[in-house]
N, C-alpha and C. Protein backbone atom coordinates (compact mmCIF):
# COMPACT_ATOMS: atom_id res chain seq x y z
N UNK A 1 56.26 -66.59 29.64
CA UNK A 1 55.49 -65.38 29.37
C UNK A 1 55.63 -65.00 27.90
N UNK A 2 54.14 -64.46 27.34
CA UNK A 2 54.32 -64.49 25.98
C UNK A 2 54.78 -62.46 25.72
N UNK A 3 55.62 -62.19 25.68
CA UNK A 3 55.89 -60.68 25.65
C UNK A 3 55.37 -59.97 24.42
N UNK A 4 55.00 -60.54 23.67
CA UNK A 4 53.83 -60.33 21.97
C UNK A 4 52.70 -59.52 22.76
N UNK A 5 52.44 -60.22 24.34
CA UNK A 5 51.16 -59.23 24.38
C UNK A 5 51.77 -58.50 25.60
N UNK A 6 52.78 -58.21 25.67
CA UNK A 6 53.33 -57.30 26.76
C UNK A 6 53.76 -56.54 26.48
N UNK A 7 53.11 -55.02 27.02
CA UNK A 7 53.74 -53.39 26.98
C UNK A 7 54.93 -53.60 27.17
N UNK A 8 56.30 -52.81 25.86
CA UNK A 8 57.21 -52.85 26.06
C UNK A 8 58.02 -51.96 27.65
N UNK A 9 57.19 -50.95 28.10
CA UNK A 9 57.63 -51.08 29.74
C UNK A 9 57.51 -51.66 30.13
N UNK A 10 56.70 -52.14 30.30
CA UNK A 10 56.55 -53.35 31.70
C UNK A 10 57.42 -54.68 31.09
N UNK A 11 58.02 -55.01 30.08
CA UNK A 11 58.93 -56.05 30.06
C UNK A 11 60.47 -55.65 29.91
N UNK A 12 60.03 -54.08 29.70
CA UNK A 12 61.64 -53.34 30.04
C UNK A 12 62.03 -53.58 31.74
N UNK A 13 60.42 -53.29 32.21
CA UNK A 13 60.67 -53.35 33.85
C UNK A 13 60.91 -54.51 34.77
N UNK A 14 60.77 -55.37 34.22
CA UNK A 14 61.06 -57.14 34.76
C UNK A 14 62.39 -57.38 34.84
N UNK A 15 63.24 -57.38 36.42
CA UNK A 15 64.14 -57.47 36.29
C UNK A 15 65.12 -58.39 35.95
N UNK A 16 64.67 -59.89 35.53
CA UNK A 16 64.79 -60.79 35.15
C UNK A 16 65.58 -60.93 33.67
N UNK A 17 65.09 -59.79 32.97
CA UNK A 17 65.31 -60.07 31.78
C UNK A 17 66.06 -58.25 31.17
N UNK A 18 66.31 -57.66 32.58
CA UNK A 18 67.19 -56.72 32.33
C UNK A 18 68.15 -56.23 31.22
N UNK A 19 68.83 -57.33 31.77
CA UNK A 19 70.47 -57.58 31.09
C UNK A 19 70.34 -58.62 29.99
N UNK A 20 68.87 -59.08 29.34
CA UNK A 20 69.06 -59.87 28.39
C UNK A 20 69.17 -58.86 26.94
N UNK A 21 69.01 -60.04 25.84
CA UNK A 21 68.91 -58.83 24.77
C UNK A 21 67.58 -57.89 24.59
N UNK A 22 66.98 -57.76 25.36
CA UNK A 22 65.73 -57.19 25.17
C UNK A 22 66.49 -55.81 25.29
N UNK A 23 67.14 -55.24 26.06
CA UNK A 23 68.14 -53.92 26.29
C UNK A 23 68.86 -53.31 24.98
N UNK A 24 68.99 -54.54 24.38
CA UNK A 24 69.36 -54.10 22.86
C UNK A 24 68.74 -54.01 21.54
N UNK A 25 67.60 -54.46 22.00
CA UNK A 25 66.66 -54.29 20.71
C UNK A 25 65.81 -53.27 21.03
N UNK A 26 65.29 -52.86 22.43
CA UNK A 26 65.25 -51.85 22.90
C UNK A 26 65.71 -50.60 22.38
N UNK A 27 66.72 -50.34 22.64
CA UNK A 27 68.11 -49.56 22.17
C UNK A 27 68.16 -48.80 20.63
N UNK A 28 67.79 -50.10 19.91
CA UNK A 28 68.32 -50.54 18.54
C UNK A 28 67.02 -49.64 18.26
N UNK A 29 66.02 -50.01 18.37
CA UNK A 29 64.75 -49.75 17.65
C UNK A 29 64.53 -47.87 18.45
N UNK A 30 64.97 -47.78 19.46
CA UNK A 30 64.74 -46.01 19.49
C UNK A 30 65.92 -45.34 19.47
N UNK A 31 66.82 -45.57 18.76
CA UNK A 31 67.61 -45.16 18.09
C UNK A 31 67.05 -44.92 16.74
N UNK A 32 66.72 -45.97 16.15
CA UNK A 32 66.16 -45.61 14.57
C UNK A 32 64.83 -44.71 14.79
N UNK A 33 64.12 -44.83 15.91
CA UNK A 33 63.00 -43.75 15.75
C UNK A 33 64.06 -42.25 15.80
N UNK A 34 64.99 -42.08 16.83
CA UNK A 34 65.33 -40.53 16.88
C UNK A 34 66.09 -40.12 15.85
N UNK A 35 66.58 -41.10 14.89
CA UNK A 35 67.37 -40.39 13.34
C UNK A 35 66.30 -40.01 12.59
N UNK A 36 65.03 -40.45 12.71
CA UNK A 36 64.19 -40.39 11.86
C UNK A 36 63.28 -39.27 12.22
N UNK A 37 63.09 -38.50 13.80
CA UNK A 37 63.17 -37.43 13.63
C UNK A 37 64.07 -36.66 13.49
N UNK A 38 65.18 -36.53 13.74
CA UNK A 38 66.01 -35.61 13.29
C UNK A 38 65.98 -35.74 11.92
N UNK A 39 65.94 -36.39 11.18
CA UNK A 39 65.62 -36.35 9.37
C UNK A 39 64.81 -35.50 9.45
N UNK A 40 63.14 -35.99 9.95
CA UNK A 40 62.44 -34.73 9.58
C UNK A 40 62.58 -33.49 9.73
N UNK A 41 63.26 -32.92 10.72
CA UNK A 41 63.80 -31.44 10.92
C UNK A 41 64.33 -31.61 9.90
N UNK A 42 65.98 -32.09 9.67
CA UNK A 42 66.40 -31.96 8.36
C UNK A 42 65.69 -31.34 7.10
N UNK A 43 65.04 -32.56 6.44
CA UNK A 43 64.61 -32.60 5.41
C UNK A 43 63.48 -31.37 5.56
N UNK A 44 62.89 -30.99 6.39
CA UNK A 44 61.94 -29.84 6.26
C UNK A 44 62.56 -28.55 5.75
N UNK A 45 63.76 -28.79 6.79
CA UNK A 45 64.59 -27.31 6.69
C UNK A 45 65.37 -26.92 5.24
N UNK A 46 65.80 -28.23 4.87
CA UNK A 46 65.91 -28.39 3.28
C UNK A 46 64.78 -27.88 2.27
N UNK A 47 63.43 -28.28 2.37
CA UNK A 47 62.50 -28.51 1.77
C UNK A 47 61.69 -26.90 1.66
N UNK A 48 61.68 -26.02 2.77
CA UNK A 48 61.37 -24.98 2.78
C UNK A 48 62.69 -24.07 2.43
N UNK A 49 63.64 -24.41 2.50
CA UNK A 49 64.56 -23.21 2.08
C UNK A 49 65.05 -23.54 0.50
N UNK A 50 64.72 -24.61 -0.19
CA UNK A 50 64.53 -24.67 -1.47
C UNK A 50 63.57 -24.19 -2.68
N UNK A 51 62.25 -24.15 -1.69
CA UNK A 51 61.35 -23.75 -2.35
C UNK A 51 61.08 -22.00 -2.42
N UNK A 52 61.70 -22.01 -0.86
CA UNK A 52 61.99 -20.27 -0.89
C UNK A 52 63.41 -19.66 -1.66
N UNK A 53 63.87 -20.45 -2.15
CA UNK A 53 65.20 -20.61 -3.14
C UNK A 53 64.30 -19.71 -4.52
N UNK A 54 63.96 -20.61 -5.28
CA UNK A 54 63.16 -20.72 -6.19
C UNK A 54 62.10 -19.78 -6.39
N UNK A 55 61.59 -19.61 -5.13
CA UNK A 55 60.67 -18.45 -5.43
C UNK A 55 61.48 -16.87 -5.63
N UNK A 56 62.38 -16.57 -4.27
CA UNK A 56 63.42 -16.03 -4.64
C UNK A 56 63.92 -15.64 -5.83
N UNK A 57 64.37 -16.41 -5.94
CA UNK A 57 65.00 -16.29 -7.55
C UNK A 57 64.01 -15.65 -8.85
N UNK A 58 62.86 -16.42 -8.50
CA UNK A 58 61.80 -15.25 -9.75
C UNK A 58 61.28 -14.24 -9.02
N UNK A 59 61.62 -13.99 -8.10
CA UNK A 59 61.28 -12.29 -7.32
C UNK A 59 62.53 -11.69 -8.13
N UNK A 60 63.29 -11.99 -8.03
CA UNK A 60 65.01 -11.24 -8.51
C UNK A 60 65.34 -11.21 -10.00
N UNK A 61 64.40 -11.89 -10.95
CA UNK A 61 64.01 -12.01 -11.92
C UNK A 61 63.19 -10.99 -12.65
N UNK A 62 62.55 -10.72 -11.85
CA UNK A 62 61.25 -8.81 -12.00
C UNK A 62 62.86 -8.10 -13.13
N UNK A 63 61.94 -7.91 -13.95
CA UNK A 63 62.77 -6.87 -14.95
C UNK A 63 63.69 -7.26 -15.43
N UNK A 64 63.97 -8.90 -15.73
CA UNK A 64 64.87 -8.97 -16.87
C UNK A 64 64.13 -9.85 -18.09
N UNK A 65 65.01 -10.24 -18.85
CA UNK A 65 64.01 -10.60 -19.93
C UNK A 65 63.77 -12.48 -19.75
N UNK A 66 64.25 -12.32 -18.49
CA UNK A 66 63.56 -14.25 -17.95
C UNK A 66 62.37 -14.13 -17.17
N UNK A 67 62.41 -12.77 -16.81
CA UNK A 67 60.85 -12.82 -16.29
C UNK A 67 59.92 -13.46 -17.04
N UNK A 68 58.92 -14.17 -16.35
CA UNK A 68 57.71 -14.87 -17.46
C UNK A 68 57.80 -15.53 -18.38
N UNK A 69 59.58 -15.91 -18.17
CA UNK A 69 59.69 -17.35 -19.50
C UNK A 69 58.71 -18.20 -19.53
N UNK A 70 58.10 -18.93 -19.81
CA UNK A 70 57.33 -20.40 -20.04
C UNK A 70 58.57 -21.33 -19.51
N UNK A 71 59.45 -21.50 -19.39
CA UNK A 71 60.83 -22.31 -19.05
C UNK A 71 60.66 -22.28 -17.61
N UNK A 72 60.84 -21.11 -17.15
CA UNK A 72 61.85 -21.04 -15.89
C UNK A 72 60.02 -21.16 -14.98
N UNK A 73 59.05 -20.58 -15.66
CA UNK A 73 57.65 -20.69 -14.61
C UNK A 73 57.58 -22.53 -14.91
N UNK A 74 57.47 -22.95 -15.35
CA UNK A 74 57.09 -24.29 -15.93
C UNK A 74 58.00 -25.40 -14.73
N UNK A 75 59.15 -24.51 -15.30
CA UNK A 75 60.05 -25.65 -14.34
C UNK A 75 60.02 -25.46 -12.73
N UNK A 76 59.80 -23.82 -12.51
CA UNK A 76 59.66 -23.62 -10.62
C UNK A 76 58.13 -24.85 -10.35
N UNK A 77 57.51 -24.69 -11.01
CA UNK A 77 56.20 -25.10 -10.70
C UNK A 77 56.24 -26.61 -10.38
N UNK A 78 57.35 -27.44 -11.33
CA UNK A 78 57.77 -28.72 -11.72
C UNK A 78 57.94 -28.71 -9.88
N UNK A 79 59.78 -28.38 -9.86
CA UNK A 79 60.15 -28.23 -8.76
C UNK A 79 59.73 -28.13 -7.45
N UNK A 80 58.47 -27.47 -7.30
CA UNK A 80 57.97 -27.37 -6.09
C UNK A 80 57.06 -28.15 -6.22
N UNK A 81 56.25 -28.95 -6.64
CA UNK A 81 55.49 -30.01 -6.82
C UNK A 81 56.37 -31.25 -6.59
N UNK A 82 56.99 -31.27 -7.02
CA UNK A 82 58.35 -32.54 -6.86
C UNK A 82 58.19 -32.15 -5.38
N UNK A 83 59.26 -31.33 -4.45
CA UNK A 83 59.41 -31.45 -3.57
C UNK A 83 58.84 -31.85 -2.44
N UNK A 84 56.89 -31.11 -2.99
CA UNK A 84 56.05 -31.20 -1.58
C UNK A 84 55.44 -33.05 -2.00
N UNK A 85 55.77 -33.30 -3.43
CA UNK A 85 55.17 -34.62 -3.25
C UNK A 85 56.17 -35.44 -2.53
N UNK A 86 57.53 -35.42 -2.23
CA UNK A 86 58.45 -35.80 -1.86
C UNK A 86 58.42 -35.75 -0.43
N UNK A 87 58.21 -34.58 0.24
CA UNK A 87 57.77 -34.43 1.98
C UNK A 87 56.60 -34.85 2.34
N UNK A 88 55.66 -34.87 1.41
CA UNK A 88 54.45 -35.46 1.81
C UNK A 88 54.47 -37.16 2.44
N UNK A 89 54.72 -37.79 0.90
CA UNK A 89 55.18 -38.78 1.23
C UNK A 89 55.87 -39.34 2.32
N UNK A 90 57.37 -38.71 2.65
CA UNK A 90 58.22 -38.95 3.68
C UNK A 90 57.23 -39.09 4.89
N UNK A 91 57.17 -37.75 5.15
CA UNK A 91 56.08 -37.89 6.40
C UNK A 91 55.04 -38.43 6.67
N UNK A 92 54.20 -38.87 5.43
CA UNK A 92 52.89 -39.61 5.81
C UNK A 92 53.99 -40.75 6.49
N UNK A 93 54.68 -41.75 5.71
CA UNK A 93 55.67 -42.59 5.48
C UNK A 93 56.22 -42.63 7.32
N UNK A 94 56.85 -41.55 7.76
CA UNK A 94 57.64 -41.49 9.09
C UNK A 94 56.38 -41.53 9.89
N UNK A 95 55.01 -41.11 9.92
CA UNK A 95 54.09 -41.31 11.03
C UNK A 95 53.48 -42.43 11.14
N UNK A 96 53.95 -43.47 10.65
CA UNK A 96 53.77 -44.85 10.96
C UNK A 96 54.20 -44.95 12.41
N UNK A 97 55.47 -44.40 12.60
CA UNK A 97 56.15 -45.08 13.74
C UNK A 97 55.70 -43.63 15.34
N UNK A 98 55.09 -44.77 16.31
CA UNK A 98 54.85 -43.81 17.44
C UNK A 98 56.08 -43.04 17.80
N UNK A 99 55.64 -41.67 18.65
CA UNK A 99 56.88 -41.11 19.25
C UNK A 99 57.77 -42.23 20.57
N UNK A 100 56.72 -42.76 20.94
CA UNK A 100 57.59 -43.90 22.38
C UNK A 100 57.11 -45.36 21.95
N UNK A 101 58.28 -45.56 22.05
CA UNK A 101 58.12 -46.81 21.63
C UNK A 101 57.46 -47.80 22.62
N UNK A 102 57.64 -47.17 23.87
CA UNK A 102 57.22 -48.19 25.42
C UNK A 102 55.49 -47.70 25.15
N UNK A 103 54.83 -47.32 24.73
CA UNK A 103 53.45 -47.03 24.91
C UNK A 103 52.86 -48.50 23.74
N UNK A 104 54.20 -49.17 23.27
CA UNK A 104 52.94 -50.19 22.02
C UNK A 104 53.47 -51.84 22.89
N UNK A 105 52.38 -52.37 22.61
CA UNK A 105 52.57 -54.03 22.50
C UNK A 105 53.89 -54.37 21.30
N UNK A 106 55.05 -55.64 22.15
CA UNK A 106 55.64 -56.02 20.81
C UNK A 106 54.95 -56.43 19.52
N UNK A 107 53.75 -56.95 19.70
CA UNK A 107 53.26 -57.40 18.48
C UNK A 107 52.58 -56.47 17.63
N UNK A 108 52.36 -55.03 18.52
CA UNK A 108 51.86 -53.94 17.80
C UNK A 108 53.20 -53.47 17.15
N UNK A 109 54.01 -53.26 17.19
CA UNK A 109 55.59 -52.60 16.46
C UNK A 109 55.80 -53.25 15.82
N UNK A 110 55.68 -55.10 15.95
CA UNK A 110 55.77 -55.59 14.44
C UNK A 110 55.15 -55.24 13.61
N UNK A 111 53.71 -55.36 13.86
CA UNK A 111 53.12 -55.11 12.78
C UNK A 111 53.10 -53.49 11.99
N UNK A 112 53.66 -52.26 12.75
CA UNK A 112 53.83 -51.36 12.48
C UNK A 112 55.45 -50.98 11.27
N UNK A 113 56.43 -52.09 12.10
CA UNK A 113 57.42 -51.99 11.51
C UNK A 113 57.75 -52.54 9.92
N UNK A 114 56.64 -54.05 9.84
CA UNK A 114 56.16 -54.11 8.74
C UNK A 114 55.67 -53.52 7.55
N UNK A 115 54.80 -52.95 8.20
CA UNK A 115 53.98 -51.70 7.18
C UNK A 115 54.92 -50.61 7.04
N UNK A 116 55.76 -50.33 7.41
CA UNK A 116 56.84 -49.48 7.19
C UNK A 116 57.85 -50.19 6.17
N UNK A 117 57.96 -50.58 6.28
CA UNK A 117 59.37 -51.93 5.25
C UNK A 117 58.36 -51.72 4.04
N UNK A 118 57.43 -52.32 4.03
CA UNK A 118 56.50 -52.43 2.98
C UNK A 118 56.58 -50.89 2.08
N UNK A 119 56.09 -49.94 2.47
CA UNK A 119 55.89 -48.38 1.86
C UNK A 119 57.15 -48.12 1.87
N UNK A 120 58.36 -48.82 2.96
CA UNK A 120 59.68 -48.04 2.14
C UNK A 120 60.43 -48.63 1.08
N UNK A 121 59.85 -49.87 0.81
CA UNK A 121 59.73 -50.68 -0.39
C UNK A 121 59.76 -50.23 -2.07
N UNK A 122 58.34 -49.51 -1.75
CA UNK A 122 57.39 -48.78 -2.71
C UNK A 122 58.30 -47.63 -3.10
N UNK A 123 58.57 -47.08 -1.83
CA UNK A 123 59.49 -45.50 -2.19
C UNK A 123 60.74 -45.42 -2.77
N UNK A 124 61.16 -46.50 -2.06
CA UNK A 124 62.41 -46.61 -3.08
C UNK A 124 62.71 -47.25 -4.69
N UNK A 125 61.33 -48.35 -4.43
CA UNK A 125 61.86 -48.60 -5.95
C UNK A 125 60.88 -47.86 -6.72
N UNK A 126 60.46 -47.49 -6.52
CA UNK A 126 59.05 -46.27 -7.83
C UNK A 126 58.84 -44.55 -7.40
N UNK A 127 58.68 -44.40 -6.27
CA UNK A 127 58.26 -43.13 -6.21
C UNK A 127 59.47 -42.73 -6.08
N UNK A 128 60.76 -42.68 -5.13
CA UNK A 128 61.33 -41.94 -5.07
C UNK A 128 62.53 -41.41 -6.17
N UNK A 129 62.31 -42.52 -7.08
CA UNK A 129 62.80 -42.45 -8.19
C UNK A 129 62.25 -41.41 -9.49
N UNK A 130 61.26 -41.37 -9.14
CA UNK A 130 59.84 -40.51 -9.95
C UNK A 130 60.12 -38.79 -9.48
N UNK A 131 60.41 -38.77 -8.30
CA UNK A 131 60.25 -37.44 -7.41
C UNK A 131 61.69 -36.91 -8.00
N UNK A 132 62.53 -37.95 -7.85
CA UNK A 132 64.03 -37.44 -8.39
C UNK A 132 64.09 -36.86 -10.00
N UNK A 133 63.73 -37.91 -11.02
CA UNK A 133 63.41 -37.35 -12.21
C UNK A 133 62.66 -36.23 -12.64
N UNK A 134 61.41 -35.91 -11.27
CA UNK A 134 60.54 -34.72 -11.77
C UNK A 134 61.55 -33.63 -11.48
N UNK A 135 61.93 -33.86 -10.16
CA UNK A 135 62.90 -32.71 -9.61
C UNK A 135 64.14 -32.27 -10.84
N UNK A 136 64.81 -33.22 -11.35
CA UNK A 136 65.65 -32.96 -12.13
C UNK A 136 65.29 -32.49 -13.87
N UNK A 137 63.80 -32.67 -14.41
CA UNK A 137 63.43 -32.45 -15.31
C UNK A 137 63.11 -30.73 -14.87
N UNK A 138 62.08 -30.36 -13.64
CA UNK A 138 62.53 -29.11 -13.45
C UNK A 138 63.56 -28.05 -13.76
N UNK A 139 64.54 -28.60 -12.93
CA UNK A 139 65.83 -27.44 -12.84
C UNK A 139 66.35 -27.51 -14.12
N UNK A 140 65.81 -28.45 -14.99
CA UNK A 140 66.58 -28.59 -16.91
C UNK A 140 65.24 -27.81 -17.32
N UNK A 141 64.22 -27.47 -17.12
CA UNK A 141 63.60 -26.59 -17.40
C UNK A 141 63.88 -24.75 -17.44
N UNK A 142 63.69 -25.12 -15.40
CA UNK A 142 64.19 -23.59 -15.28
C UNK A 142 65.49 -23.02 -15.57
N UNK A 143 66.34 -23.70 -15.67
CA UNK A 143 67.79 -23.25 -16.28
C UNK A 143 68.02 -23.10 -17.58
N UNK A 144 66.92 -23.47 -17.93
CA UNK A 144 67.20 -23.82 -19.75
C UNK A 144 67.88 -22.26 -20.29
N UNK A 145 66.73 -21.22 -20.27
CA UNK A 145 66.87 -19.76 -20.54
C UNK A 145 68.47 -19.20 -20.12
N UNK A 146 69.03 -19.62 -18.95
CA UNK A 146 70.05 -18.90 -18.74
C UNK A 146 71.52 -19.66 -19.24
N UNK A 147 71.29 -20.86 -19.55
CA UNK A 147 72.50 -21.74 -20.13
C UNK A 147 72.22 -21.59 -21.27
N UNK A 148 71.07 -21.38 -22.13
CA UNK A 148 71.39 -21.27 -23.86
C UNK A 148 71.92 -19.50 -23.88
N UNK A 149 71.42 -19.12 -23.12
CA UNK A 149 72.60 -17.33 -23.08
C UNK A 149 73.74 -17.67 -23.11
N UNK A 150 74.26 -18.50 -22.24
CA UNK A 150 75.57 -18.47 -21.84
C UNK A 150 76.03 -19.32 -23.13
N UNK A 151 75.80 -20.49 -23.49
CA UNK A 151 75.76 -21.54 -24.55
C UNK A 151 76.16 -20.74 -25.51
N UNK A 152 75.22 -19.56 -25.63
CA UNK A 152 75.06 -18.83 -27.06
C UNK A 152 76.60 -17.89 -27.20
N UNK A 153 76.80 -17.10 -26.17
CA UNK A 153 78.03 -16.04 -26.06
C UNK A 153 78.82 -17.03 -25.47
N UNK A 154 79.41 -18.49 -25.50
CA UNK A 154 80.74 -18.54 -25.35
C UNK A 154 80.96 -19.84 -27.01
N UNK A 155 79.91 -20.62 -27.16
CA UNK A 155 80.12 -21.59 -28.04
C UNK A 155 79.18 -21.33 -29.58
N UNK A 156 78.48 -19.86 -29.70
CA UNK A 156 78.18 -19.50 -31.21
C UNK A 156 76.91 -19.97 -31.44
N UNK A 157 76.46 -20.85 -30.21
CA UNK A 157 75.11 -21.99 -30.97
C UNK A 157 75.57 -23.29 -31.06
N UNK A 158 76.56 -24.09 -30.81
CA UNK A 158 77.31 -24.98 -31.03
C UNK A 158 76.42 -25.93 -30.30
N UNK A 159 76.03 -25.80 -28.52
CA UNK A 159 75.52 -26.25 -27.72
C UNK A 159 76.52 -27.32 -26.79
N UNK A 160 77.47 -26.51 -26.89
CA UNK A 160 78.40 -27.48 -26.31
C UNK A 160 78.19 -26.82 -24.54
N UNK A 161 78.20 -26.51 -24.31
CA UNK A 161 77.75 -25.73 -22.25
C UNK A 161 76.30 -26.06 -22.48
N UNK A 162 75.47 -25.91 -23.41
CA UNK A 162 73.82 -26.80 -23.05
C UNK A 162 74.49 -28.53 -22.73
N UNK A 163 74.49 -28.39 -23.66
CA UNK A 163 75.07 -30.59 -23.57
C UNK A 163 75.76 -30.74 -22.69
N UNK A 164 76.84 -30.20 -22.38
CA UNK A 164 77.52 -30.42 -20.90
C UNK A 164 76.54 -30.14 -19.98
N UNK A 165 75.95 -29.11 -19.91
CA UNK A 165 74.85 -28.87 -18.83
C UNK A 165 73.96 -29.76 -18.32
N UNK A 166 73.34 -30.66 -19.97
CA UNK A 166 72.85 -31.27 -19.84
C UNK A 166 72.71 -32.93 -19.21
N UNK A 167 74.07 -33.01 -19.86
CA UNK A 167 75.12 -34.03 -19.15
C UNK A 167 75.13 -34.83 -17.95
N UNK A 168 75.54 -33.36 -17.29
CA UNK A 168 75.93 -33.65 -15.96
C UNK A 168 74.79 -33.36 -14.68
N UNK A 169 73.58 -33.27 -15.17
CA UNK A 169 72.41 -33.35 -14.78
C UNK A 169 71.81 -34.60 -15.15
N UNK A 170 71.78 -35.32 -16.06
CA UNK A 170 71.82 -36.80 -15.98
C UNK A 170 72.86 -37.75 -15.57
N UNK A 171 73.99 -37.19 -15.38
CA UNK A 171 74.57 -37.53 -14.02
C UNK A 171 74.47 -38.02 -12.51
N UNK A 172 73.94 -36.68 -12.38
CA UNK A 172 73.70 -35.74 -11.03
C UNK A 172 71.93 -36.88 -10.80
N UNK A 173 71.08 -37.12 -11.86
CA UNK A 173 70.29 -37.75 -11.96
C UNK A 173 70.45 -39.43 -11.05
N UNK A 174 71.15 -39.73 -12.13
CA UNK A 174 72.15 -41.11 -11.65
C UNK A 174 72.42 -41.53 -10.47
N UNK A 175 73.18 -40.62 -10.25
CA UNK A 175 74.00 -40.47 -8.97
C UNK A 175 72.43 -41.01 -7.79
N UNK A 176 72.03 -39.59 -7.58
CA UNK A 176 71.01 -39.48 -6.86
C UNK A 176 69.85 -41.03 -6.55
N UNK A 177 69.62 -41.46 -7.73
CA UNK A 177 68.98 -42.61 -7.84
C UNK A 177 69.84 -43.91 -7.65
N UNK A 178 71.36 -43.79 -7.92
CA UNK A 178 71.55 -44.71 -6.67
C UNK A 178 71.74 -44.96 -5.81
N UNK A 179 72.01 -43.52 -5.01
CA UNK A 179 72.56 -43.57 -3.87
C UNK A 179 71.27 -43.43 -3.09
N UNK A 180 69.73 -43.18 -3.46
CA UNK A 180 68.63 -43.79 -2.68
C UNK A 180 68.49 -44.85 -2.99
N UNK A 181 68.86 -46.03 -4.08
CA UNK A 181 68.81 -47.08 -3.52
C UNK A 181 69.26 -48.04 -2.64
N UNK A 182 70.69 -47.62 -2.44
CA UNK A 182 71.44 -47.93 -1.65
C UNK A 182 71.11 -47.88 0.05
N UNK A 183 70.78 -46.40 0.15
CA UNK A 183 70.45 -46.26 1.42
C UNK A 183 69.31 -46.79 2.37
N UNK A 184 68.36 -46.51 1.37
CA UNK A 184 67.21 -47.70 1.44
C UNK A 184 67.02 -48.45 1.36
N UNK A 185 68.01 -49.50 0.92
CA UNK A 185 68.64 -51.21 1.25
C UNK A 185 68.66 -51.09 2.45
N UNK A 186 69.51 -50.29 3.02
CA UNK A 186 70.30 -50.40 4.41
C UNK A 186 69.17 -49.98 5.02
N UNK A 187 68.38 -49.22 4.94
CA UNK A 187 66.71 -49.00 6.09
C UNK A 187 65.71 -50.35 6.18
N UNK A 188 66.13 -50.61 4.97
CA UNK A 188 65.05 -52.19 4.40
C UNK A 188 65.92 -53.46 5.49
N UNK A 189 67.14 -53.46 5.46
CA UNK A 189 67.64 -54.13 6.19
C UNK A 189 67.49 -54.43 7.37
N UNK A 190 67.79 -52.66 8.33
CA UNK A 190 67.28 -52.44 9.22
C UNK A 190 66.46 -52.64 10.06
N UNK A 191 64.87 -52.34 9.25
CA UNK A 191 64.18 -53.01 9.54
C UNK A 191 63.22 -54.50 10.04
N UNK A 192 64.20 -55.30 8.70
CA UNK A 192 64.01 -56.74 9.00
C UNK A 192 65.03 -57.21 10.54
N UNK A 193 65.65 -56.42 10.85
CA UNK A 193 66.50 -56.99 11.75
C UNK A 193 65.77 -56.78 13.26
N UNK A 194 65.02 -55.17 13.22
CA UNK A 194 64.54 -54.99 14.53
C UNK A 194 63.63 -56.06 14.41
N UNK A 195 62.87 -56.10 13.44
CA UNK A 195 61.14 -57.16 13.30
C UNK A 195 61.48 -58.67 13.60
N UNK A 196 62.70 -58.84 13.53
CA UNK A 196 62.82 -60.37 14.26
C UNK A 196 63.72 -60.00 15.42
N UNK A 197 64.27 -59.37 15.39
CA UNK A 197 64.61 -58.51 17.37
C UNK A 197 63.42 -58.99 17.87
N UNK A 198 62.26 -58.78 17.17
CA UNK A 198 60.98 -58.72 18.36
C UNK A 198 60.00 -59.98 18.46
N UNK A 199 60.53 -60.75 16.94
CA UNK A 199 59.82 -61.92 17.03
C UNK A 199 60.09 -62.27 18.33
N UNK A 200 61.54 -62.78 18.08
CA UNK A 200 62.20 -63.42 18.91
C UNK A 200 62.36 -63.45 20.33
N UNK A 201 61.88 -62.41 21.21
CA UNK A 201 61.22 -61.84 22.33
C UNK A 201 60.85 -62.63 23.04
N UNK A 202 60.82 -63.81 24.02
CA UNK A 202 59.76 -64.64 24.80
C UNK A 202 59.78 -64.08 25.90
C-alpha cells in the first residue's frame, strides 16, 4: 500500500501498522504543530503589549520637552512597523501548516512541510535579520533624546553613557541575530527530519 495517497487517519487506523513508526512520526509532527501555536499566542501577546508599550510611553510624554521629538516619533513609528512586519510574516509563515494534521494526504504534508523549510529559510537568513536591525535602529532612535540628557548631566558631553548605550545595543543586536540563527537551524532541521518521517512511510 502506497500511504503517499493515504489520509493520515485512516493509516493511523490500520491496525497493522499501529505500533510501527508511523506512531512516531505521527507524534513528532503534531507536536511541532502545537508549539507553533502556542508561539503564536506567545508572540502576539508580546507583539501587542509592546506596541501598547510604546504608545504608552508617548501618552506619558504629553508635557515634557520629548513630546514631538523627531527622535522618539521617528523611532516609535520605526518600531511598530518592525514589529507588525515581523508578525505578519510569522503568521502568514505558521498558516502553511493545517490545524489537524489527520485531515491531509502524506504527500500533501510533504509538500506543505517543504514550502515551510523553504520560507523559514528566507526568514532566517534575510528578513528576520532585517526586522531585528529595524527594531533595534528604532529604540537607538527613540531613546536617543533621553540618553544624551542623561549623557549630558553625568559625562559633560563626553558621550561616554551615549557610546555605552550605544554599544550594548549592538550587542543586544548581535546577540539577537544569532541566537535566530541558531534556532532556526534547529526548525530547519526539524523539518527535514519529519519530511523524510513521511517519505519513508509505505
Amino acid at each position: 500500500m502506497e500511504s503517499n495517497q493515504v489520509n493520515l487517519e485512516q493509516l493511523w487506523a490500520i491496525p497493522r501498522v499501529e505500533h510501527s513508526d508511523i506512531r512516531e512520526v505521527y507524534q513528532s509532527i503534531d507536536t511541532y504543530r502545537l508549539k507553533k501555536v502556542k508561539m503564536n499566542w506567545a508572540l502576539a501577546i508580546i507583539g501587542v503589549f509592546t506596541i501598547g508599550w510604546i504608545i504608552g510611553i508617548n501618552v506619558l510624554l504629553k508635557g515634557t520637552v520629548f513630546y514631538g521629538s523627531i527622535w522618539v516619533v521617528l523611532g516609535s513609528v520605526i518600531c511598530v512597523i518592525a514589529i507588525t512586519m515581523f508578525m505578519t510574516s510569522y503568521y502568514r509563515l505558521n498558516g502553511l501548516i493545517p490545524s489537524s494534521i489527520l485531515t491531509q494526504t502524506t504527500s500533501d504534508y510533504i509538500v506543505l512541510l517543504a514550502k515551510e523549510k523553504q520560507q523559514q529559510l528566507q526568514l532566517s537568513k534575510v528578513w528576520m535579520n532585517v526586522y531585528i536591525l529595524l527594531f533595534i535602529v528604532g529604540i537607538a532612535m527613540y531613546s536617543y533624546p533621553f540618553i544624551d540628557m542623561v549623557d549630558t548631566a553625568i559625562s559633560a558631553g563626553y558621550y561616554v553613557v551615549l557610546g555605552g548605550y550605544y554599544a550594548v545595543l549592538g550587542i543586544w543586536a548581535g546577540v539577537n541575530m544569532y541566537w535566530n540563527k541558531k534556532m532556526n537551524s534547529k526548525k530547519i532541521v526539524k523539518l527535514e527530519q519529519m519530511i523524510k518521517a513521511l517519505q519513508a512511510i509505505k
